[in-house]
C-alpha atoms as a PDB file:
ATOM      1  CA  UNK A   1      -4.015 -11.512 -17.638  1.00  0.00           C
ATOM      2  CA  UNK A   2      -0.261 -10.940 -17.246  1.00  0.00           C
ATOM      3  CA  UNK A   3      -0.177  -8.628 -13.860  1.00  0.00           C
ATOM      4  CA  UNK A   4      -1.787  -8.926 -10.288  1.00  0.00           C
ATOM      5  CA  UNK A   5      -1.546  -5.783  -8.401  1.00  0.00           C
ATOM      6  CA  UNK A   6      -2.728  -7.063  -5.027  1.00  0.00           C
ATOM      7  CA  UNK A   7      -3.773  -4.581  -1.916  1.00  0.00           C
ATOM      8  CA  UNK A   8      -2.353  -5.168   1.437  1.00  0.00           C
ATOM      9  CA  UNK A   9      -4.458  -4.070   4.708  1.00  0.00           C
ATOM     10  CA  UNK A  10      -7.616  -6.237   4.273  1.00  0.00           C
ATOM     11  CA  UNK A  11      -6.649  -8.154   1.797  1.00  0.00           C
ATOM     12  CA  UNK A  12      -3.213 -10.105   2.096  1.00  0.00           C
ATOM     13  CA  UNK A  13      -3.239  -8.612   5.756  1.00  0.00           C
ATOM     14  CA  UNK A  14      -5.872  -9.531   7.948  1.00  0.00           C
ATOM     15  CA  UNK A  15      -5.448  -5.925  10.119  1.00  0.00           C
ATOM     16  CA  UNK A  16      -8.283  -4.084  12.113  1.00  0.00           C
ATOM     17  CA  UNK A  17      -6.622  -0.490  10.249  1.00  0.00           C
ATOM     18  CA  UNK A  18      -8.435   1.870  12.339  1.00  0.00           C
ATOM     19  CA  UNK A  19      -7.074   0.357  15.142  1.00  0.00           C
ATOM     20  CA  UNK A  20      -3.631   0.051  13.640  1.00  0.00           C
ATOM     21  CA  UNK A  21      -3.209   4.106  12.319  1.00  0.00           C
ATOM     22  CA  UNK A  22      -4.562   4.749  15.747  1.00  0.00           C
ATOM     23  CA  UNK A  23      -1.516   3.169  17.606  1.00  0.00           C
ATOM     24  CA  UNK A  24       1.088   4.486  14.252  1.00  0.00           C
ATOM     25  CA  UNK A  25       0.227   7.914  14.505  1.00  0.00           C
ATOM     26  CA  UNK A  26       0.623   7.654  18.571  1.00  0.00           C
ATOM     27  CA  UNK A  27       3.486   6.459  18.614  1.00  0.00           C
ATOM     28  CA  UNK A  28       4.735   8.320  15.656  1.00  0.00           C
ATOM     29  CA  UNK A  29       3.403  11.098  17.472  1.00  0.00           C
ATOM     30  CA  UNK A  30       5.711  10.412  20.866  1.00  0.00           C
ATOM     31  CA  UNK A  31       8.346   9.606  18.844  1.00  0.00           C
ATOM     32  CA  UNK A  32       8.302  13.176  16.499  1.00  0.00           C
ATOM     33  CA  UNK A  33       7.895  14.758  20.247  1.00  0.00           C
ATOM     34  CA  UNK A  34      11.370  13.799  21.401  1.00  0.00           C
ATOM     35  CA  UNK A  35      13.197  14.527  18.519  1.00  0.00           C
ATOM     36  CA  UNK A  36      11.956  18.081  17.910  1.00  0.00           C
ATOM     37  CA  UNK A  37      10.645  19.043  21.609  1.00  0.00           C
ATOM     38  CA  UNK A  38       8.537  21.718  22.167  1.00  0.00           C
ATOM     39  CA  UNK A  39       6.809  21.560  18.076  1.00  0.00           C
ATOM     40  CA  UNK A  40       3.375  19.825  17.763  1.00  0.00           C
ATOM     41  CA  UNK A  41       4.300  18.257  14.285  1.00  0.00           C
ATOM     42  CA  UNK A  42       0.951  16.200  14.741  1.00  0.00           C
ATOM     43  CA  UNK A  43      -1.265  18.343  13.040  1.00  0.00           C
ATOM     44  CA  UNK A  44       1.280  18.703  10.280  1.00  0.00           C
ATOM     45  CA  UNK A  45       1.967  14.829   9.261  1.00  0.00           C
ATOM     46  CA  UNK A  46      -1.278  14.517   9.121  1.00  0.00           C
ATOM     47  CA  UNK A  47      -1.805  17.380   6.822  1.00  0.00           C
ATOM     48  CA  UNK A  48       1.199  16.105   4.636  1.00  0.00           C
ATOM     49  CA  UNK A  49      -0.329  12.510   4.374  1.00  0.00           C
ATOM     50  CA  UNK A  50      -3.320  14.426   2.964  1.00  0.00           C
ATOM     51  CA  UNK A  51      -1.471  16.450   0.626  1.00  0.00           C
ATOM     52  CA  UNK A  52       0.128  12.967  -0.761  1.00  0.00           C
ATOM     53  CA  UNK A  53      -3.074  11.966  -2.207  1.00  0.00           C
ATOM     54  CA  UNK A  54      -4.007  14.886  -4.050  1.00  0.00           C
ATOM     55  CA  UNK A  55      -2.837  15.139  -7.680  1.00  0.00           C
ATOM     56  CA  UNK A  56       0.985  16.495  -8.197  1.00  0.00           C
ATOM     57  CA  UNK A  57       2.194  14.604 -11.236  1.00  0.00           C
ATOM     58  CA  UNK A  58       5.655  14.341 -11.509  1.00  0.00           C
ATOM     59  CA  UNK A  59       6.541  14.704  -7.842  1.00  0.00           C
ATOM     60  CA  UNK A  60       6.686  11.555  -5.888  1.00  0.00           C
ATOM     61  CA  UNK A  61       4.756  11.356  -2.595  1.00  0.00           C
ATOM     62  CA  UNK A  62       7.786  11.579  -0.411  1.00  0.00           C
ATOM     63  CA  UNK A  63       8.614  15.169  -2.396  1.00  0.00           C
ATOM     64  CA  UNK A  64       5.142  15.788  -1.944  1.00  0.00           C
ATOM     65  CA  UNK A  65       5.049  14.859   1.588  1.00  0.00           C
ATOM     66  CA  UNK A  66       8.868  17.159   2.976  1.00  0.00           C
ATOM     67  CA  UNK A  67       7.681  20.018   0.930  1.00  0.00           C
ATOM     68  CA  UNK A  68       4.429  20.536   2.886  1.00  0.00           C
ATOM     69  CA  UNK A  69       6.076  19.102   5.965  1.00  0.00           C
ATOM     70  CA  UNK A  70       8.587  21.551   5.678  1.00  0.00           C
ATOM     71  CA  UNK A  71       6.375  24.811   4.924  1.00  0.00           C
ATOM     72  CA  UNK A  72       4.146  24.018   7.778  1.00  0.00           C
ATOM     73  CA  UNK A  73       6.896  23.152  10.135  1.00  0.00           C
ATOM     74  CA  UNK A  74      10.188  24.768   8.871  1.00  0.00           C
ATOM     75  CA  UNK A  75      11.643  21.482   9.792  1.00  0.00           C
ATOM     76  CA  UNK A  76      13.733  19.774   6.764  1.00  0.00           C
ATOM     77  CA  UNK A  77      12.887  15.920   6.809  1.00  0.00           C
ATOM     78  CA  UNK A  78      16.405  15.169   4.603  1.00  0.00           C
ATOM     79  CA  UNK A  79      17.799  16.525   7.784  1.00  0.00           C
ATOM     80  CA  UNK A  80      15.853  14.994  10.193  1.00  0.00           C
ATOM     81  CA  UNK A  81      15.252  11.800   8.262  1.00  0.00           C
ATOM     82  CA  UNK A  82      17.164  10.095  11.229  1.00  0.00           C
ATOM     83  CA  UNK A  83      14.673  10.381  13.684  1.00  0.00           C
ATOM     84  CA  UNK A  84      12.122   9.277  11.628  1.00  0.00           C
ATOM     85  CA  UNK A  85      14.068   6.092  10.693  1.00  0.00           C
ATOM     86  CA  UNK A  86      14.968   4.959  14.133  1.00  0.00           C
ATOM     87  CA  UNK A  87      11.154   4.788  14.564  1.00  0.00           C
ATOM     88  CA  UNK A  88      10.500   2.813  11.295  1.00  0.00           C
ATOM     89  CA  UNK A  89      13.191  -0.077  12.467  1.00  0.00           C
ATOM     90  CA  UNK A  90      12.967   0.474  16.117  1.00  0.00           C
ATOM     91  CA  UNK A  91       9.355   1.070  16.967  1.00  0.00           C
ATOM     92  CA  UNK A  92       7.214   0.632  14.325  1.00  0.00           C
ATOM     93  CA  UNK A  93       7.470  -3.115  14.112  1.00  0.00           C
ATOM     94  CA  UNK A  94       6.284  -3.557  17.762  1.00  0.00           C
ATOM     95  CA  UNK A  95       2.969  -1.887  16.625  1.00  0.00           C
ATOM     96  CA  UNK A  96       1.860  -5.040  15.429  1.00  0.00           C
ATOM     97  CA  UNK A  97      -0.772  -6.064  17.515  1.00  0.00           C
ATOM     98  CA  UNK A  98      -2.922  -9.719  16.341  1.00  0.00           C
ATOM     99  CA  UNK A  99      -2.027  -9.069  12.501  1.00  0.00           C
ATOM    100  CA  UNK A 100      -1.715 -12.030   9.959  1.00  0.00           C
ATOM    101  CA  UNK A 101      -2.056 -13.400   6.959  1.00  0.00           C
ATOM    102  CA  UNK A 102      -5.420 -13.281   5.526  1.00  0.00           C
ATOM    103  CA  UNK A 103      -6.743 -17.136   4.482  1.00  0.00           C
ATOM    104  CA  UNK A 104      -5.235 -17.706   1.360  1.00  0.00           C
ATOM    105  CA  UNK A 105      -2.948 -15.558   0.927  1.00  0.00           C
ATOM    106  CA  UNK A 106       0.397 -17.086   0.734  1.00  0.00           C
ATOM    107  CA  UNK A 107      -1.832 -18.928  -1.371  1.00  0.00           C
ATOM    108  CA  UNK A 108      -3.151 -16.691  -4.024  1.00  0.00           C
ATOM    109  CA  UNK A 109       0.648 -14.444  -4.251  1.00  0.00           C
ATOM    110  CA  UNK A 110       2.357 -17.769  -5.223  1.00  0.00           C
ATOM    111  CA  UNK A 111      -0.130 -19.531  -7.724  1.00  0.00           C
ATOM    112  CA  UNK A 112       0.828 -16.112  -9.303  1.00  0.00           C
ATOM    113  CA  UNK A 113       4.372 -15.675  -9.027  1.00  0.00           C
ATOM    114  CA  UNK A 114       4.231 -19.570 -10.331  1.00  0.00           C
ATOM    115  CA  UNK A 115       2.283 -18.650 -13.910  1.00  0.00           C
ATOM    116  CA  UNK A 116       4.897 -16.478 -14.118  1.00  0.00           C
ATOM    117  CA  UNK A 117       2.462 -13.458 -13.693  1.00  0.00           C
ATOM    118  CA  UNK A 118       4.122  -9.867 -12.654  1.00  0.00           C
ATOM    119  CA  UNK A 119       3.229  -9.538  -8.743  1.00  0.00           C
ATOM    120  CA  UNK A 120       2.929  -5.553  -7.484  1.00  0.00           C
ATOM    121  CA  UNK A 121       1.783  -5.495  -3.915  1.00  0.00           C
ATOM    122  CA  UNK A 122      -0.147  -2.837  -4.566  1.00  0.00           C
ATOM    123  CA  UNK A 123      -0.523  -1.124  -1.126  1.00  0.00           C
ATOM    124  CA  UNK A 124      -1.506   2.712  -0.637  1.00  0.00           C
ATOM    125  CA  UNK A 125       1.795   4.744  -1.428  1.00  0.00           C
ATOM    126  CA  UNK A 126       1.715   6.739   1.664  1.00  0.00           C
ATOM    127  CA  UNK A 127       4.611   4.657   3.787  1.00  0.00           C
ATOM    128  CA  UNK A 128       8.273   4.130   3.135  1.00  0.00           C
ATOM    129  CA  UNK A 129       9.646   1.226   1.838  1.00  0.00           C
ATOM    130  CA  UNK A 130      10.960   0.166   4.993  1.00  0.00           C
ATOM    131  CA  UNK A 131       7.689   0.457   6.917  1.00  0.00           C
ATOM    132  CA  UNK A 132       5.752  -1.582   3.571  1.00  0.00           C
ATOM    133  CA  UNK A 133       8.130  -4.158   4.104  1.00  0.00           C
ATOM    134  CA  UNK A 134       7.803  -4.430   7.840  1.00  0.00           C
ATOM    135  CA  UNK A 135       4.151  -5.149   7.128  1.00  0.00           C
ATOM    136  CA  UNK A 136       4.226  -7.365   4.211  1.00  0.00           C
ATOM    137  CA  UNK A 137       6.384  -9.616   6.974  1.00  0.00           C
ATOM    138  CA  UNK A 138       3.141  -9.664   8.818  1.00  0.00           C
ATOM    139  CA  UNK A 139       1.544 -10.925   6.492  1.00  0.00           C
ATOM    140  CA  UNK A 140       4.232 -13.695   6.285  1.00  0.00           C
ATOM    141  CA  UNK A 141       5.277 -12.696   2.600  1.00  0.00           C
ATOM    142  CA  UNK A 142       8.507 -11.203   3.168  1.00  0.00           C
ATOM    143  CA  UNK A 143      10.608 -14.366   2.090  1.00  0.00           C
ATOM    144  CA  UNK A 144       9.217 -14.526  -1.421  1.00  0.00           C
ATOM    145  CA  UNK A 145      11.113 -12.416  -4.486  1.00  0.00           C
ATOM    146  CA  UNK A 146       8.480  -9.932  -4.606  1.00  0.00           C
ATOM    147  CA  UNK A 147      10.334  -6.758  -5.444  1.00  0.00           C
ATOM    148  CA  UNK A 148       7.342  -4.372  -6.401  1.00  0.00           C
ATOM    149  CA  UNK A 149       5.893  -2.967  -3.052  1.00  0.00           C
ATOM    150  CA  UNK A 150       4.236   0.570  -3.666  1.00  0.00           C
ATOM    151  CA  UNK A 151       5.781   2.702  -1.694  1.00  0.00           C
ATOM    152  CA  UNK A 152       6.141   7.027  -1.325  1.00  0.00           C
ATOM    153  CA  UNK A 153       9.568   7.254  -2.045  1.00  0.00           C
ATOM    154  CA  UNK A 154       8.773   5.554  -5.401  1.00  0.00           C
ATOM    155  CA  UNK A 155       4.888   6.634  -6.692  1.00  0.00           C
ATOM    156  CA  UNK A 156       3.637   9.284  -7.856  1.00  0.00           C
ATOM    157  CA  UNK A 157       0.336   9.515  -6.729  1.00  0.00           C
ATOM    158  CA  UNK A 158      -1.985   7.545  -4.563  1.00  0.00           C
ATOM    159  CA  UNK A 159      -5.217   5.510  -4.747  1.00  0.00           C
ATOM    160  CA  UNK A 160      -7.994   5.564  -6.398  1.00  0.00           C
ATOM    161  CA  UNK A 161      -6.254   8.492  -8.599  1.00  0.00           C
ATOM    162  CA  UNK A 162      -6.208   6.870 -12.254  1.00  0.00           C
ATOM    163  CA  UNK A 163      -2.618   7.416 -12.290  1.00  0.00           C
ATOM    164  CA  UNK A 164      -1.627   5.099  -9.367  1.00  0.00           C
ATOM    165  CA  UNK A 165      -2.787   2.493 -11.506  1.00  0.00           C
ATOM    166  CA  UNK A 166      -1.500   3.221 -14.876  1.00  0.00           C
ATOM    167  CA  UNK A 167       2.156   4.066 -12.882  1.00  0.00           C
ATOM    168  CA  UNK A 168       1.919   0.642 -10.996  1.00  0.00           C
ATOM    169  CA  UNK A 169       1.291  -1.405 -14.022  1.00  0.00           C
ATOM    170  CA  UNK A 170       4.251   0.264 -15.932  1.00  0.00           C
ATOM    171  CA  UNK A 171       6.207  -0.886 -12.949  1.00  0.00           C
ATOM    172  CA  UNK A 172       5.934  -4.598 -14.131  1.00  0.00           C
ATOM    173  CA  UNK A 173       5.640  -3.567 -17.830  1.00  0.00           C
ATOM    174  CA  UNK A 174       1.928  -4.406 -18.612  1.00  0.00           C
ATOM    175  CA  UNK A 175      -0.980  -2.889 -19.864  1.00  0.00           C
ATOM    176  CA  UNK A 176      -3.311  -2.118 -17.318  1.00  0.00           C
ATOM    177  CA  UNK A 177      -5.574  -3.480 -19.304  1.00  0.00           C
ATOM    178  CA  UNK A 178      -4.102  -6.983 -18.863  1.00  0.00           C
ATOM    179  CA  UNK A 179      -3.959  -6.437 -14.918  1.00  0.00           C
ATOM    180  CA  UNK A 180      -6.465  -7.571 -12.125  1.00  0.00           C
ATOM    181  CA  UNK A 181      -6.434  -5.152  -9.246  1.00  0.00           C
ATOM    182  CA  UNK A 182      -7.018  -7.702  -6.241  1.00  0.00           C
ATOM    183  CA  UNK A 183      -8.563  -5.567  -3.083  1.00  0.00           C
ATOM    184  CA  UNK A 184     -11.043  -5.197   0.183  1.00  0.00           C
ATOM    185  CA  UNK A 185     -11.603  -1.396  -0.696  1.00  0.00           C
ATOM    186  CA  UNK A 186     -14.971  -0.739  -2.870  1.00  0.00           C
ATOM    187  CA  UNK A 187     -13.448   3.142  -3.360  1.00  0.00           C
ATOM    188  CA  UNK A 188      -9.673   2.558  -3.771  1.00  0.00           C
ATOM    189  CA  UNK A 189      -9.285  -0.633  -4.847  1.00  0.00           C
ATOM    190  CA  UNK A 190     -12.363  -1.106  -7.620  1.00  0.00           C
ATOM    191  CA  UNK A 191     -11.113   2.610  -8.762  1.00  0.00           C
ATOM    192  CA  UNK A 192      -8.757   0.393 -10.891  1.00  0.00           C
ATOM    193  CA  UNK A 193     -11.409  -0.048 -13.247  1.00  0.00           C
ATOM    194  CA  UNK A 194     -11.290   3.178 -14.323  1.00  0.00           C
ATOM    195  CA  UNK A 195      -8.008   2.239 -16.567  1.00  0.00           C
ATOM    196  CA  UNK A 196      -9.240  -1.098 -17.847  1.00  0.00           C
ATOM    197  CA  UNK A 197      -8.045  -3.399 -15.179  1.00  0.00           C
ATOM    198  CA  UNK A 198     -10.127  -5.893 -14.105  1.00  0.00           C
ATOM    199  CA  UNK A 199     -11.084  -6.472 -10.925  1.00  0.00           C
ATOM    200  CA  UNK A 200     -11.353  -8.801  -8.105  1.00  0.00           C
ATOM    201  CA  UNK A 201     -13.124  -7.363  -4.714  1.00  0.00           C
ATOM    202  CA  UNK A 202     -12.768  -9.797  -0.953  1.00  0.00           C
ATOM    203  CA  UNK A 203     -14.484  -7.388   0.848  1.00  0.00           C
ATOM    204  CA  UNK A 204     -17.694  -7.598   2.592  1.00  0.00           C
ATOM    205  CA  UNK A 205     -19.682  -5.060   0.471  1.00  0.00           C
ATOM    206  CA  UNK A 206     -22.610  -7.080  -1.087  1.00  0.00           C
ATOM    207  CA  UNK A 207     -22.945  -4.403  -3.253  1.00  0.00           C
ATOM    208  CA  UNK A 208     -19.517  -3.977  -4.905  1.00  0.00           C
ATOM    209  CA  UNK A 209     -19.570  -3.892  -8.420  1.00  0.00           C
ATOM    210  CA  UNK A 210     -16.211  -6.018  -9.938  1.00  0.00           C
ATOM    211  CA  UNK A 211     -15.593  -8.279 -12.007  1.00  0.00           C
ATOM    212  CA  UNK A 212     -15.131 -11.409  -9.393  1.00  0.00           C
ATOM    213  CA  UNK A 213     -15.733 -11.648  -5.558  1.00  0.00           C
ATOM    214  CA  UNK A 214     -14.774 -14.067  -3.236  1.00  0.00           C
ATOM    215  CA  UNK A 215     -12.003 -15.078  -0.900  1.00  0.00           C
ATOM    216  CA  UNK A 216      -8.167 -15.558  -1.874  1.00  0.00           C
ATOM    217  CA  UNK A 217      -8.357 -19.306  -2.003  1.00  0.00           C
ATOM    218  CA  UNK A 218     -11.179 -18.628  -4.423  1.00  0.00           C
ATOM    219  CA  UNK A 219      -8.477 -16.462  -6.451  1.00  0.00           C
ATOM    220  CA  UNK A 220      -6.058 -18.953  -6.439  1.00  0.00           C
ATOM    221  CA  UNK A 221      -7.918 -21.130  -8.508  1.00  0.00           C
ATOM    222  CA  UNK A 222      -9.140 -18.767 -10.844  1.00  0.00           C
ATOM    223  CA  UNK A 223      -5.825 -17.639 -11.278  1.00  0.00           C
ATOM    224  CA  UNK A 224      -4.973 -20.261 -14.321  1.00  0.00           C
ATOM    225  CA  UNK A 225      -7.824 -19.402 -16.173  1.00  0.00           C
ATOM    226  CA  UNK A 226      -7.001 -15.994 -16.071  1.00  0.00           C
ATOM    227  CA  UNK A 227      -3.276 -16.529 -17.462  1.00  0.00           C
ATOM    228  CA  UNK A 228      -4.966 -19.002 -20.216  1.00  0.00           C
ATOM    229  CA  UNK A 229      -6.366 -15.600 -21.497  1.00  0.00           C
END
């Protein structure tokens, strides 16, 4: 194995998420209200995040995400980007709210980085960069050199499409084949199978079907047997 394409909320971020995208889209919500008064645009991100994980090769997310923005709202989001990034450095990292590194986690991302592995955090394509970043810094990660964090400015499609997969491992230059996709999500995550990654599942679904379970500090030590081949 020469690439570890590790998910985020779950798995290197202990995070409650439906708690989480409750209080984001709120606030995102209040903030959306004051910069274009008088237009519910509610309805409308939420539509456009939807649209994002549909299949549109050769558009990125963030194309994917203005265009229908823009038809349903008329409003032009490389106008009004400005509003939107206030919130993403100004309000967004106050949203955190008891999330932290999951057990192992600093862990299991350096045993990697150490055998010289490629390292993808490998986090659903549907924020910007800036907002990615804010939460890998939850997850106390933000001081390591880890310069591949999924984002919708940069992907072209979203999980558990095939073609997240195949696009994120071409982002570190390996096969998929020679990956392990690292995640708490039995439909997104394990969907990495599909392209001949392996897989590693720290969820709590009994059930799951990858190639290892367990926790991260479990990982960790598996990790050098994995880049023995």
């Amino acid at each position: 194995m020469r690439g570890i394409l590790f998910d985020m909320d779950g798995t290197l971020l202990d995070i409650d998420l439906g708690s989480f995208l409750r209080r984001y889209f709120g606030a995102l919500g209040a903030a959306a209200s004051e910069g274009f008064p008088g237009v519910d645009i509610m309805p409308a991100i939420l539509a456009s995040t939807g649209a994002m994980q549909e299949v549109h090769p050769e558009r990125t997310n963030r194309e994917v995400f203005y265009e229908d923005f823009r038809t349903r709202t008329g409003i032009d989001l490389d106008d009004q980007w400005p509003v939107f990034e206030r919130f993403y450095k100004e309000v967004f990292p106050t949203l955190r709210d008891g999330e932290g590194p999951h057990a192992g986690a600093r862990e299991a991302v350096e045993t990697a980085l150490g055998l010289g592995m490629g390292v993808v955090i490998a986090t659903n394509p549907i924020f910007p960069q800036i907002a990615q970043r804010t939460r890998l810094a939850w997850a106390g990660l933000d001081d390591l050199d880890l310069p591949v964090v999924t984002s919708y400015e940069d992907l072209h499609a979203c999980k558990p499409d095939p073609a997240y997969f195949i696009e994120t491992a071409a982002l570190i230059g390996v096969d998929p084949r020679d990956c392990v996709m690292v995640g708490d999500d039995r439909s997104l995550d394990l969907a990495a199978g599909d392209v001949g990654m392996r897989t590693y599942y720290v969820g709590p679904d009994p059930g799951a079907r990858a190639d290892w379970s367990g926790d991260l500090v479990e990982f960790a030590a598996l990790l050098p047997r994995l880049a023995e081949g």
